[in-house]
PDB file of N, CA and C in Angstrom:
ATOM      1  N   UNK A   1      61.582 113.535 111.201  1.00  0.00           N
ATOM      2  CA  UNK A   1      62.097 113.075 109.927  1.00  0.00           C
ATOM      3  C   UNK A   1      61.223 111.905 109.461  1.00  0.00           C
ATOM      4  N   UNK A   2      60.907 112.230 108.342  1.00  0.00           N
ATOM      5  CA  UNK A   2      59.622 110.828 107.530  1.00  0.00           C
ATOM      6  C   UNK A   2      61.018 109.780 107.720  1.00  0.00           C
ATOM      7  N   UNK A   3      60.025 108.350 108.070  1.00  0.00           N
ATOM      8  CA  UNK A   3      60.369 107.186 107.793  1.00  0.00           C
ATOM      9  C   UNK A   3      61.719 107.205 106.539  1.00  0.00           C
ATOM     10  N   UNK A   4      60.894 107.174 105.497  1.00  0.00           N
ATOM     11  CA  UNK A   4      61.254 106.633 104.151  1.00  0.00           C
ATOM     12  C   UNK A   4      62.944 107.420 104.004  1.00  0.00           C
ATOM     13  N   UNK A   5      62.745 108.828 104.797  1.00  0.00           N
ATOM     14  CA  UNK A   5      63.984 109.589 104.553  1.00  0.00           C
ATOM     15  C   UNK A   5      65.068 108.601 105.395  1.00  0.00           C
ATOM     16  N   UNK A   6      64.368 108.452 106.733  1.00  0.00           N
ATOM     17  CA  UNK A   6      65.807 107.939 107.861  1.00  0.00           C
ATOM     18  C   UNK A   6      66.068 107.074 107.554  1.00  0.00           C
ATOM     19  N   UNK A   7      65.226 106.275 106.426  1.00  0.00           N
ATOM     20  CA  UNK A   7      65.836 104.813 105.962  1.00  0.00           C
ATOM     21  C   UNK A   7      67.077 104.660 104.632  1.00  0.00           C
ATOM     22  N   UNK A   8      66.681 105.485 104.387  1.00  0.00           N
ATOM     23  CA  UNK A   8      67.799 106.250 103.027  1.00  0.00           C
ATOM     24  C   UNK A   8      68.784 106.530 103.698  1.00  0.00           C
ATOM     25  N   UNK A   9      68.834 107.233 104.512  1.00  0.00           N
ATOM     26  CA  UNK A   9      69.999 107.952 105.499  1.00  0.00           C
ATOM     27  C   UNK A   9      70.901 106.989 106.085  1.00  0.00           C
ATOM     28  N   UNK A  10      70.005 105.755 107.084  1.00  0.00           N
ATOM     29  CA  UNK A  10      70.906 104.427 107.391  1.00  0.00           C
ATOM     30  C   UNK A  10      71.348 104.033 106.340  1.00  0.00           C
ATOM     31  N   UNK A  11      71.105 103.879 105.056  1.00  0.00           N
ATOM     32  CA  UNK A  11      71.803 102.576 104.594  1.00  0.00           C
ATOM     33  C   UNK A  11      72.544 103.541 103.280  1.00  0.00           C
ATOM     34  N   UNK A  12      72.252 104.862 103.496  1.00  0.00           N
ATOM     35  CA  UNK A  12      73.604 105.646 102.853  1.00  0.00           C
ATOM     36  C   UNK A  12      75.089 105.038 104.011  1.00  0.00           C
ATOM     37  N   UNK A  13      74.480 105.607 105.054  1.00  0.00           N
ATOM     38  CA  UNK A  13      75.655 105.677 106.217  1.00  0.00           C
ATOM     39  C   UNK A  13      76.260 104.074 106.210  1.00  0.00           C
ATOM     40  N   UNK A  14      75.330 102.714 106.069  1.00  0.00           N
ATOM     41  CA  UNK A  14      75.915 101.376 106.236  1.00  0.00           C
ATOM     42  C   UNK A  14      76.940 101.579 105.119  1.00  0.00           C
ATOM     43  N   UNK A  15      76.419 102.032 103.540  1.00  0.00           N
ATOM     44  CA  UNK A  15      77.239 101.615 102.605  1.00  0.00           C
ATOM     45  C   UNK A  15      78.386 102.324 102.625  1.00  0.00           C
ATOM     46  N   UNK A  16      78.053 103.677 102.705  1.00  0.00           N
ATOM     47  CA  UNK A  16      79.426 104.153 103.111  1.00  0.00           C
ATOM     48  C   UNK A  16      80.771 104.180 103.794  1.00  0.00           C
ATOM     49  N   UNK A  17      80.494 103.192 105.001  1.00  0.00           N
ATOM     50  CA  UNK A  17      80.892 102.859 105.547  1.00  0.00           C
ATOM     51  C   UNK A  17      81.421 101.631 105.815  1.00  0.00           C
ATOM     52  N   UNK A  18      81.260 100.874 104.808  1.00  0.00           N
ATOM     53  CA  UNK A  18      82.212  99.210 104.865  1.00  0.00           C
ATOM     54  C   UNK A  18      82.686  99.166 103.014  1.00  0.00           C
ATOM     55  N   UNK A  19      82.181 100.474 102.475  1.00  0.00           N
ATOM     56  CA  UNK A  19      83.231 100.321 101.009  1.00  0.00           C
ATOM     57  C   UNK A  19      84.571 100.956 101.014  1.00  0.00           C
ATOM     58  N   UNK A  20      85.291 100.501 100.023  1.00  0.00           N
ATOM     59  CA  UNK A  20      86.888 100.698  99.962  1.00  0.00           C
ATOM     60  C   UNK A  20      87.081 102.029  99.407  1.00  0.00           C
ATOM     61  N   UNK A  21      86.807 102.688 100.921  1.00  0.00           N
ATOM     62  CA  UNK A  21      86.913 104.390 100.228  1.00  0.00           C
ATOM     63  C   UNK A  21      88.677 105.043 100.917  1.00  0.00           C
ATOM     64  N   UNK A  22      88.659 106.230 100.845  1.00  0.00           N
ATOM     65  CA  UNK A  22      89.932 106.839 101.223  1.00  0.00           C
ATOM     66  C   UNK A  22      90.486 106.721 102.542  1.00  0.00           C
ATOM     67  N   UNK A  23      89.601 106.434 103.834  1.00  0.00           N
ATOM     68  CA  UNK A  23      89.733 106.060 104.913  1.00  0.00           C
ATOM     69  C   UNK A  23      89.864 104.638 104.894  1.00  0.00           C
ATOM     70  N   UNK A  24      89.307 103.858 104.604  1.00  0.00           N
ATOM     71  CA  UNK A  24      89.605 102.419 104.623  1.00  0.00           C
ATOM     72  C   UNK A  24      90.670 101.710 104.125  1.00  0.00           C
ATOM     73  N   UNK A  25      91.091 102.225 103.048  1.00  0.00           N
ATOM     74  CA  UNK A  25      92.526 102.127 102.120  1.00  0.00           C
ATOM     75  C   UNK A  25      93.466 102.759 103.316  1.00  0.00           C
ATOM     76  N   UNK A  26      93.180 103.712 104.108  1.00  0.00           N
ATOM     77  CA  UNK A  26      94.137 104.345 104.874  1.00  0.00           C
ATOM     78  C   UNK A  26      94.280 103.897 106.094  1.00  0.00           C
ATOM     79  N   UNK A  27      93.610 103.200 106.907  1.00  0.00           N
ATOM     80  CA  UNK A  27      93.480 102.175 107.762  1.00  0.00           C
ATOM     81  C   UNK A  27      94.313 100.549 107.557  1.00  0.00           C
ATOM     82  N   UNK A  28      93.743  99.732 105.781  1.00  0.00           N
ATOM     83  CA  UNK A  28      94.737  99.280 105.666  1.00  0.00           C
ATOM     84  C   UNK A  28      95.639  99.643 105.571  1.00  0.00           C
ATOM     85  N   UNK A  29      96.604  99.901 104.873  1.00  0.00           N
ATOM     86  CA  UNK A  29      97.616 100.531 105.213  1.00  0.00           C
ATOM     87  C   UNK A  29      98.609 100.695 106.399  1.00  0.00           C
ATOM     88  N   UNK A  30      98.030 101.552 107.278  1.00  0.00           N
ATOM     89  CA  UNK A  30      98.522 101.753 108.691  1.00  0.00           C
ATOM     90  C   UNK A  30      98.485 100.675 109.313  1.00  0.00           C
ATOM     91  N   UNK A  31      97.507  99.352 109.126  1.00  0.00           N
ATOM     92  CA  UNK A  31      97.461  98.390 110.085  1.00  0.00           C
ATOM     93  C   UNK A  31      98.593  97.093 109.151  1.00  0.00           C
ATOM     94  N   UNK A  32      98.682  97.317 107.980  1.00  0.00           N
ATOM     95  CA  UNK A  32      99.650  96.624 107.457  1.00  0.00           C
ATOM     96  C   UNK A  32     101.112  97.099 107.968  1.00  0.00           C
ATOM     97  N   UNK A  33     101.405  98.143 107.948  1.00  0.00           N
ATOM     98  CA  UNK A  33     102.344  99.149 108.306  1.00  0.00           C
ATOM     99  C   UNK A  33     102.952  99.296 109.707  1.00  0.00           C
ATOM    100  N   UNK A  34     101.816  99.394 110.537  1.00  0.00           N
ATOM    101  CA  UNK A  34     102.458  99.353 111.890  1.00  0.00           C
ATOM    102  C   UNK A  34     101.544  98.371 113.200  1.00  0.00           C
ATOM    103  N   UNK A  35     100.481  97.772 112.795  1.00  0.00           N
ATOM    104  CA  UNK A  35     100.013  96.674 113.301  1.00  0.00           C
ATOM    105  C   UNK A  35      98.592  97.437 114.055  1.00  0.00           C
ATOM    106  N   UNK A  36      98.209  96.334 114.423  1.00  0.00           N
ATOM    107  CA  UNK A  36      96.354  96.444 115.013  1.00  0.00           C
ATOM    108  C   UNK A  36      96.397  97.536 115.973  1.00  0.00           C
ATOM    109  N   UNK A  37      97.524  96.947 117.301  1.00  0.00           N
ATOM    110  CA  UNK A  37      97.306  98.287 118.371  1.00  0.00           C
ATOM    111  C   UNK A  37      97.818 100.093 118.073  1.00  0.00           C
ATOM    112  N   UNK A  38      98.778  99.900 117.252  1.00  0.00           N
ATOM    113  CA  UNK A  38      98.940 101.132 116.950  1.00  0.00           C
ATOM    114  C   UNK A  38      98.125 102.042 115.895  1.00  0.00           C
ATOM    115  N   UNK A  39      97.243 101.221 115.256  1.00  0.00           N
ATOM    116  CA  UNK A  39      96.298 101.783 114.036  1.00  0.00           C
ATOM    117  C   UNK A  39      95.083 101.765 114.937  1.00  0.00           C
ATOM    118  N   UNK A  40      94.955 101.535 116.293  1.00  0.00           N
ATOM    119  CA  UNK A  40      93.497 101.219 116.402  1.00  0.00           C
ATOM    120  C   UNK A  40      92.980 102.638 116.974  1.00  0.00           C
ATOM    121  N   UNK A  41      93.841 103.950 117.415  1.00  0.00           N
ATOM    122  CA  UNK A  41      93.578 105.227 117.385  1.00  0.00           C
ATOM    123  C   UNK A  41      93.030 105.882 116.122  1.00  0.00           C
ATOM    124  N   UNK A  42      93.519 105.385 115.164  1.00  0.00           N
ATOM    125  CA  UNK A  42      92.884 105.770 113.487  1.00  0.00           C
ATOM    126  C   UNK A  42      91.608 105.505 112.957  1.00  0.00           C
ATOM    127  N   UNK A  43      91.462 104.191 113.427  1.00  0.00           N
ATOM    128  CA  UNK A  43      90.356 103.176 113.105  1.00  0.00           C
ATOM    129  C   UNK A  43      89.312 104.225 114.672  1.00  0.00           C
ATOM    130  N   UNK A  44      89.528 104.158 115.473  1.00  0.00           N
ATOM    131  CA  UNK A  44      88.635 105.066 116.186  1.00  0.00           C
ATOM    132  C   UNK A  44      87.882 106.144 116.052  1.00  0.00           C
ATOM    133  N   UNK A  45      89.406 107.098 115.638  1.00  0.00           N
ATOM    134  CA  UNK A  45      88.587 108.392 114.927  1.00  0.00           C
ATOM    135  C   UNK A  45      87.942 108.647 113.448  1.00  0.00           C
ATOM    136  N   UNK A  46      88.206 107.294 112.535  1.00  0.00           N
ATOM    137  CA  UNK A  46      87.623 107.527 111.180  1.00  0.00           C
ATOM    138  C   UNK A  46      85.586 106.498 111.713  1.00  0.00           C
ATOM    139  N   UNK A  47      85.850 106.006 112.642  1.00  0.00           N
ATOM    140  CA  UNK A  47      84.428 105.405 112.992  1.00  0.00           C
ATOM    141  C   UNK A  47      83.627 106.976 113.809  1.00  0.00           C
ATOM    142  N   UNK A  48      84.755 107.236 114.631  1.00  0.00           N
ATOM    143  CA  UNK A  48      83.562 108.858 115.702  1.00  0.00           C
ATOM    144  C   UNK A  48      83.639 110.014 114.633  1.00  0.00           C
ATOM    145  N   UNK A  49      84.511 109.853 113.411  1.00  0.00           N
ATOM    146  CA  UNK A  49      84.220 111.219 112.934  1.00  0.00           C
ATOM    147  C   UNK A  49      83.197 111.320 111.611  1.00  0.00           C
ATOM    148  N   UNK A  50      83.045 109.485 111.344  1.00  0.00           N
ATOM    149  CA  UNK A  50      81.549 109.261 109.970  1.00  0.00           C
ATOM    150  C   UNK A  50      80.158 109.513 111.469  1.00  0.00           C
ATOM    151  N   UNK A  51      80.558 108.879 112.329  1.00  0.00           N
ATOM    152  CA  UNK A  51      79.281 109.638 113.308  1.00  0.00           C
ATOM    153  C   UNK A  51      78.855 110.619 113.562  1.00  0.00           C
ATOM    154  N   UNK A  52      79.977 111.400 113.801  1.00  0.00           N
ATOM    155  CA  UNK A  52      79.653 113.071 114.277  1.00  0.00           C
ATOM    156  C   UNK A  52      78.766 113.409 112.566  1.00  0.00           C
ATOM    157  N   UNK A  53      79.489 112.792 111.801  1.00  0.00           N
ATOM    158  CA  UNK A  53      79.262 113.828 110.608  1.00  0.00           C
ATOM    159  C   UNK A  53      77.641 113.276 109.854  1.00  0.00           C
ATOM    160  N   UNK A  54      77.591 112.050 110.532  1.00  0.00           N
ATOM    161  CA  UNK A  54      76.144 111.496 110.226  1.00  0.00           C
ATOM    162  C   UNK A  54      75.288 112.703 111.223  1.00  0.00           C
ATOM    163  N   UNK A  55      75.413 112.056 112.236  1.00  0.00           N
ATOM    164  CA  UNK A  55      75.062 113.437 113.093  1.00  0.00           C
ATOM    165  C   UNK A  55      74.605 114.863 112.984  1.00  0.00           C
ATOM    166  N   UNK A  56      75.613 115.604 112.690  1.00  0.00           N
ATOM    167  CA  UNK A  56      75.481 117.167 111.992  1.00  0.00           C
ATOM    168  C   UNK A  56      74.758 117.274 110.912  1.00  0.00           C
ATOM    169  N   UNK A  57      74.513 116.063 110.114  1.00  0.00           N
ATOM    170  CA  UNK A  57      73.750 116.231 108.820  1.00  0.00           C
ATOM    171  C   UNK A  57      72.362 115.840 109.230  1.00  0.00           C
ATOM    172  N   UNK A  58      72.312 115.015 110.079  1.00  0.00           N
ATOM    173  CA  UNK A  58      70.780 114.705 110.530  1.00  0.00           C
ATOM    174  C   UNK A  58      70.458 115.751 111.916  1.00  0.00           C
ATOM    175  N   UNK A  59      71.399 117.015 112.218  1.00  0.00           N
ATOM    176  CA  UNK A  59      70.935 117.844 112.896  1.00  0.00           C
ATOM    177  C   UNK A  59      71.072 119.276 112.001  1.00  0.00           C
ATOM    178  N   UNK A  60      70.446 118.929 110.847  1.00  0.00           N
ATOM    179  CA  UNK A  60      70.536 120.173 109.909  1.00  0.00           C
ATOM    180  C   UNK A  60      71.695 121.003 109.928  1.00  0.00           C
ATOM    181  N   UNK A  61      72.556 120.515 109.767  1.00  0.00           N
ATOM    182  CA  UNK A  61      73.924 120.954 110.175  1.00  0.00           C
ATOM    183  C   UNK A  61      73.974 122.394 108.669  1.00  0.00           C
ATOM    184  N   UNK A  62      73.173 122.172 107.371  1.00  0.00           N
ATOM    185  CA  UNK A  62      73.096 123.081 106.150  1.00  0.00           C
ATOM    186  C   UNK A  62      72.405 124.294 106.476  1.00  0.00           C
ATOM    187  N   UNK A  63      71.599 123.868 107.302  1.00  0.00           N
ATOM    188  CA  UNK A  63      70.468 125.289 107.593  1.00  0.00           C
ATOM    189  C   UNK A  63      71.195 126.217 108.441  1.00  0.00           C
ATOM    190  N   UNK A  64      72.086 125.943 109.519  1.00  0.00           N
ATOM    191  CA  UNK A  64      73.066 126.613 110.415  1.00  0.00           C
ATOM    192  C   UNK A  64      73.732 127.467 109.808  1.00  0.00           C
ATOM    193  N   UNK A  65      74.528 126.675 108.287  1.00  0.00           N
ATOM    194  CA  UNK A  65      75.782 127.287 107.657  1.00  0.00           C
ATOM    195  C   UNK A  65      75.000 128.467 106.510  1.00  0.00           C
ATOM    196  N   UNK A  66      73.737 127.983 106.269  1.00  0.00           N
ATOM    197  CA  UNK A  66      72.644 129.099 105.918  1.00  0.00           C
ATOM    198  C   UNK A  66      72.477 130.126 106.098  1.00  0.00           C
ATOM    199  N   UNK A  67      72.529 129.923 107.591  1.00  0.00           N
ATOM    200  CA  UNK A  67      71.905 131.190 108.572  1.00  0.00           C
ATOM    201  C   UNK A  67      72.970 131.941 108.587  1.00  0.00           C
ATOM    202  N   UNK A  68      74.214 131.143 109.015  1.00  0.00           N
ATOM    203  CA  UNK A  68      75.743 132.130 109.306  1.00  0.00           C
ATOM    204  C   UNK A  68      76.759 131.630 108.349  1.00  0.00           C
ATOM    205  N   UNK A  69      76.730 132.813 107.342  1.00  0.00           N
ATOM    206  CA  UNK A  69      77.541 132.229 106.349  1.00  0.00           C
ATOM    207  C   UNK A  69      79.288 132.613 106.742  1.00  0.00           C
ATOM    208  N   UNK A  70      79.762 133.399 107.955  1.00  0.00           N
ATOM    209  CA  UNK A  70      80.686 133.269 108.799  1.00  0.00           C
ATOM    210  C   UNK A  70      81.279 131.733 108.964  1.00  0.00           C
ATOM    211  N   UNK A  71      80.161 130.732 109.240  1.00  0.00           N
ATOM    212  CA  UNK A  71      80.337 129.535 109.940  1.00  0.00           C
ATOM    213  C   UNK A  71      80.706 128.795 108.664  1.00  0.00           C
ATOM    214  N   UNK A  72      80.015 129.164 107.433  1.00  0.00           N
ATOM    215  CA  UNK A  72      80.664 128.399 106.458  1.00  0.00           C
ATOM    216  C   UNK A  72      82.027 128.337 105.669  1.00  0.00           C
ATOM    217  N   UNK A  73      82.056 129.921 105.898  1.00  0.00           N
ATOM    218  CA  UNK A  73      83.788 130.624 105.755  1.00  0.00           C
ATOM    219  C   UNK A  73      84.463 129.557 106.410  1.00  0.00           C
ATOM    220  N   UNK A  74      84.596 129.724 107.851  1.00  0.00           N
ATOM    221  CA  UNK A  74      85.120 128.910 108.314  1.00  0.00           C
ATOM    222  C   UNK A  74      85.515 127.993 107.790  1.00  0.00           C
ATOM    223  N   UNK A  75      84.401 126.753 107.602  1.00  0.00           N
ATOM    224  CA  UNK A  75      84.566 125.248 107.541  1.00  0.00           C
ATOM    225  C   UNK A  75      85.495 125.207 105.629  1.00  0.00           C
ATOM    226  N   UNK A  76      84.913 126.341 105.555  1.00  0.00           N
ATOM    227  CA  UNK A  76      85.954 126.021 103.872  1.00  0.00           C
ATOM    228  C   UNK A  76      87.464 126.663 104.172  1.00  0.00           C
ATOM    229  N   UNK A  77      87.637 127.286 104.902  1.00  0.00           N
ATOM    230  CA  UNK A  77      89.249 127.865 105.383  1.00  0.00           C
ATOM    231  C   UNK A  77      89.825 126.267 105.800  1.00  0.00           C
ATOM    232  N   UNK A  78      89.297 125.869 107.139  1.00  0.00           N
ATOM    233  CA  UNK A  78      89.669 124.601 107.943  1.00  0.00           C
ATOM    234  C   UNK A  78      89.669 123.385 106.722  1.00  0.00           C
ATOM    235  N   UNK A  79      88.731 122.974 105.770  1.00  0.00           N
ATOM    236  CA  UNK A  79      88.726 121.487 104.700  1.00  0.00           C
ATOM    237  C   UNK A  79      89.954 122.238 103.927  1.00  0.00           C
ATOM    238  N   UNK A  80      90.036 123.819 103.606  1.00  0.00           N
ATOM    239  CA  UNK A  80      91.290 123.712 102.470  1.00  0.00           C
ATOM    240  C   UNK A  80      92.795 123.661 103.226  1.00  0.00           C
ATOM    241  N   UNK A  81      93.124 124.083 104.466  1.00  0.00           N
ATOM    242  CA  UNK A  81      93.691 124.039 105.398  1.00  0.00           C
ATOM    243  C   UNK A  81      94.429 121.938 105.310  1.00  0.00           C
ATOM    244  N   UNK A  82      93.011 121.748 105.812  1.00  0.00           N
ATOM    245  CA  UNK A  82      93.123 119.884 105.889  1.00  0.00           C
ATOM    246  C   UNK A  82      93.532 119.108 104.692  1.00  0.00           C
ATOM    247  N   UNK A  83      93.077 120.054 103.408  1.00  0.00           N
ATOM    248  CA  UNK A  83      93.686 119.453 102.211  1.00  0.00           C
ATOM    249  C   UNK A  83      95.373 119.755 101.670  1.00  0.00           C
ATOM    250  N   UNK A  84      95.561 120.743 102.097  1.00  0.00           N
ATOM    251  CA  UNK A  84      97.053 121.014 101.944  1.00  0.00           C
ATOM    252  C   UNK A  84      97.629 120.144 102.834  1.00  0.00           C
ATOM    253  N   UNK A  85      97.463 120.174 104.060  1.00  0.00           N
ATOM    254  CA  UNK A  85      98.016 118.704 104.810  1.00  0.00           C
ATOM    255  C   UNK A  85      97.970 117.466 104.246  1.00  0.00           C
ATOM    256  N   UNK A  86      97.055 116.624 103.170  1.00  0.00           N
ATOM    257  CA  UNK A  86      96.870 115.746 102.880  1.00  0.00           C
ATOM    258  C   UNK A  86      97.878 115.542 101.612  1.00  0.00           C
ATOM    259  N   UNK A  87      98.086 116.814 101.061  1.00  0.00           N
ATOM    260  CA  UNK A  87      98.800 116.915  99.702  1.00  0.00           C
ATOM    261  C   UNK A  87     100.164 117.015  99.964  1.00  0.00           C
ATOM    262  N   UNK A  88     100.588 117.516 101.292  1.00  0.00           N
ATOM    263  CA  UNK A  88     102.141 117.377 101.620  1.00  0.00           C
ATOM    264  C   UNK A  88     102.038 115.977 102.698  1.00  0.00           C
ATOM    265  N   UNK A  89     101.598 115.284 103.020  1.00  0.00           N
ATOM    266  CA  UNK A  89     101.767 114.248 103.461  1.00  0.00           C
ATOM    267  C   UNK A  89     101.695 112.875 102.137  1.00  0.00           C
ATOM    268  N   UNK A  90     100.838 113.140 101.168  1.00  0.00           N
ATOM    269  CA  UNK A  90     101.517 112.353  99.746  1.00  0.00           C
ATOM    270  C   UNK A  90     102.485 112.235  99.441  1.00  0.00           C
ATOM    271  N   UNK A  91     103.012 113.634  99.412  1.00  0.00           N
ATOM    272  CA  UNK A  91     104.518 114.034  98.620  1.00  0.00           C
ATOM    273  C   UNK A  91     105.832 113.903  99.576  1.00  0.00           C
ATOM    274  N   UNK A  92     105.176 113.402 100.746  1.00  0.00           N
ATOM    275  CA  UNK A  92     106.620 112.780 101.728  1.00  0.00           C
ATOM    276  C   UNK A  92     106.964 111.304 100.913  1.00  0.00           C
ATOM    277  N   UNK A  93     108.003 111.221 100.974  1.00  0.00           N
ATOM    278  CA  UNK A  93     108.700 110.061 100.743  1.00  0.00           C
ATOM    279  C   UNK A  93     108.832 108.970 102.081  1.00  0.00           C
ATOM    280  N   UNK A  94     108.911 107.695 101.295  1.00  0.00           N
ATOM    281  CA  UNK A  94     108.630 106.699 102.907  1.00  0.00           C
ATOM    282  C   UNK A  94     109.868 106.625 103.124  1.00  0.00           C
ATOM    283  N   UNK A  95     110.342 106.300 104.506  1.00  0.00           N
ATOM    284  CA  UNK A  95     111.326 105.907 104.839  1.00  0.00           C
ATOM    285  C   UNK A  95     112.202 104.875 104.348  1.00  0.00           C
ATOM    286  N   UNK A  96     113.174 104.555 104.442  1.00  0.00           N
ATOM    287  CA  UNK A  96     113.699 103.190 103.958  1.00  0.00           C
ATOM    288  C   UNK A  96     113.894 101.843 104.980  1.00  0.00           C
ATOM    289  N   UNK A  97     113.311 101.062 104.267  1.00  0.00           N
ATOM    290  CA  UNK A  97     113.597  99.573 104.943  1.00  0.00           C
ATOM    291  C   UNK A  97     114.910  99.421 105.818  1.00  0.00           C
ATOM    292  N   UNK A  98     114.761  99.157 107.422  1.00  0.00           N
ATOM    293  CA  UNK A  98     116.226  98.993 108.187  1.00  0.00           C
ATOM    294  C   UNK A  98     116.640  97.858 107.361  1.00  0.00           C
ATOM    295  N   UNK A  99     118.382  97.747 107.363  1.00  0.00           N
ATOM    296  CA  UNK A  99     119.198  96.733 106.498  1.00  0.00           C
ATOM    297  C   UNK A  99     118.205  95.216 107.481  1.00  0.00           C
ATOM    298  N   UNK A 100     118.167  94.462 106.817  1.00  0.00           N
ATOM    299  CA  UNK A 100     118.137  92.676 107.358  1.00  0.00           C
ATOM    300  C   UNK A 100     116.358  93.043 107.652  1.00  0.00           C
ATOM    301  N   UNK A 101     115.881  93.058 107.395  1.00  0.00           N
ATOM    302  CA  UNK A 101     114.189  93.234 107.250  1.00  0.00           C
ATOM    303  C   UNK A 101     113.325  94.430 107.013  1.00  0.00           C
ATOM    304  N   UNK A 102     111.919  94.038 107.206  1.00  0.00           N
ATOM    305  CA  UNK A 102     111.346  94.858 106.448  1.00  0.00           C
ATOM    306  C   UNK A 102     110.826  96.150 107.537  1.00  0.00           C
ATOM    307  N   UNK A 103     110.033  97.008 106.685  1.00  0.00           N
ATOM    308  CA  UNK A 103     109.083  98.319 107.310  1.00  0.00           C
ATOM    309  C   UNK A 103     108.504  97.878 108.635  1.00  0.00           C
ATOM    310  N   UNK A 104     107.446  97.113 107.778  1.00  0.00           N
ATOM    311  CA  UNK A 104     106.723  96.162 108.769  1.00  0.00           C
ATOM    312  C   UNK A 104     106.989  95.713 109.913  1.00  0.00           C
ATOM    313  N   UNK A 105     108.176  94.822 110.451  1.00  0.00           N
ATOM    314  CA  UNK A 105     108.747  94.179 111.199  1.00  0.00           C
ATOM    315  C   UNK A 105     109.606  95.160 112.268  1.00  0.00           C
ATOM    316  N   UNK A 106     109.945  96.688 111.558  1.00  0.00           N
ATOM    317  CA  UNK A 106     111.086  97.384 112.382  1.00  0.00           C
ATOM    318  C   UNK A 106     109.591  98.212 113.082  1.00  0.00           C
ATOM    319  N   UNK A 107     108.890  98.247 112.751  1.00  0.00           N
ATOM    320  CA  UNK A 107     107.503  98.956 113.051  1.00  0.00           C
ATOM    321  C   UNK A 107     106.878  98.472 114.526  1.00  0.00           C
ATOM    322  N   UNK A 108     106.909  97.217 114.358  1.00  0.00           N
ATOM    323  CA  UNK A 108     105.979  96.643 115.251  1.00  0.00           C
ATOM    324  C   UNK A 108     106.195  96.917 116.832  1.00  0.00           C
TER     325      UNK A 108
END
């Protein structure tokens, strides 16, 4: 891989990765919600899964789904699959505050 490309590539991956995108909003959240140790399984897998996926893209992960367009079936069954999960987990309603304090506090 030329220089000039892998340098584009890092500092796609830096920026992407410390702006206030859909995972990070969702991290706060959870760590407002139910505190550091119990969010820190979340915060784990949204850090190993921008890796893997840095990863697969810097192991031509497009030319694969090229070759076997089976493999791409797939991955669009599984993201629309993952998006219906995301769209009924919106449309849950939160629980209600226990009487004498908050979410937060009955959480911890």
């Amino acid at each position: 891989m030329p220089l000039d490309l892998l340098l584009a590539l890092l500092l796609f991956a830096f920026v992407t990765s410390i702006t206030p995108g859909p995972n990070n909003l969702m991290l706060l959240a959870s760590g407002v919600n139910f505190g550091l140790r119990r969010t820190l399984p979340h915060i784990l897998g949204v850090g190993i899964g921008f890796a893997v996926m840095v990863a697969l893209v810097g192991l031509r992960l497009g030319q694969v789904l090229e070759a076997w367009p089976q493999a791409y079936t797939a991955m669009r069954v599984g993201s629309g699959h993952e998006n219906a999960l995301g769209v009924r987990s919106g449309r849950t309603e939160a629980e209600p505050a226990p009487p004498g304090g908050s979410a937060c506090r009955a959480a911890a």
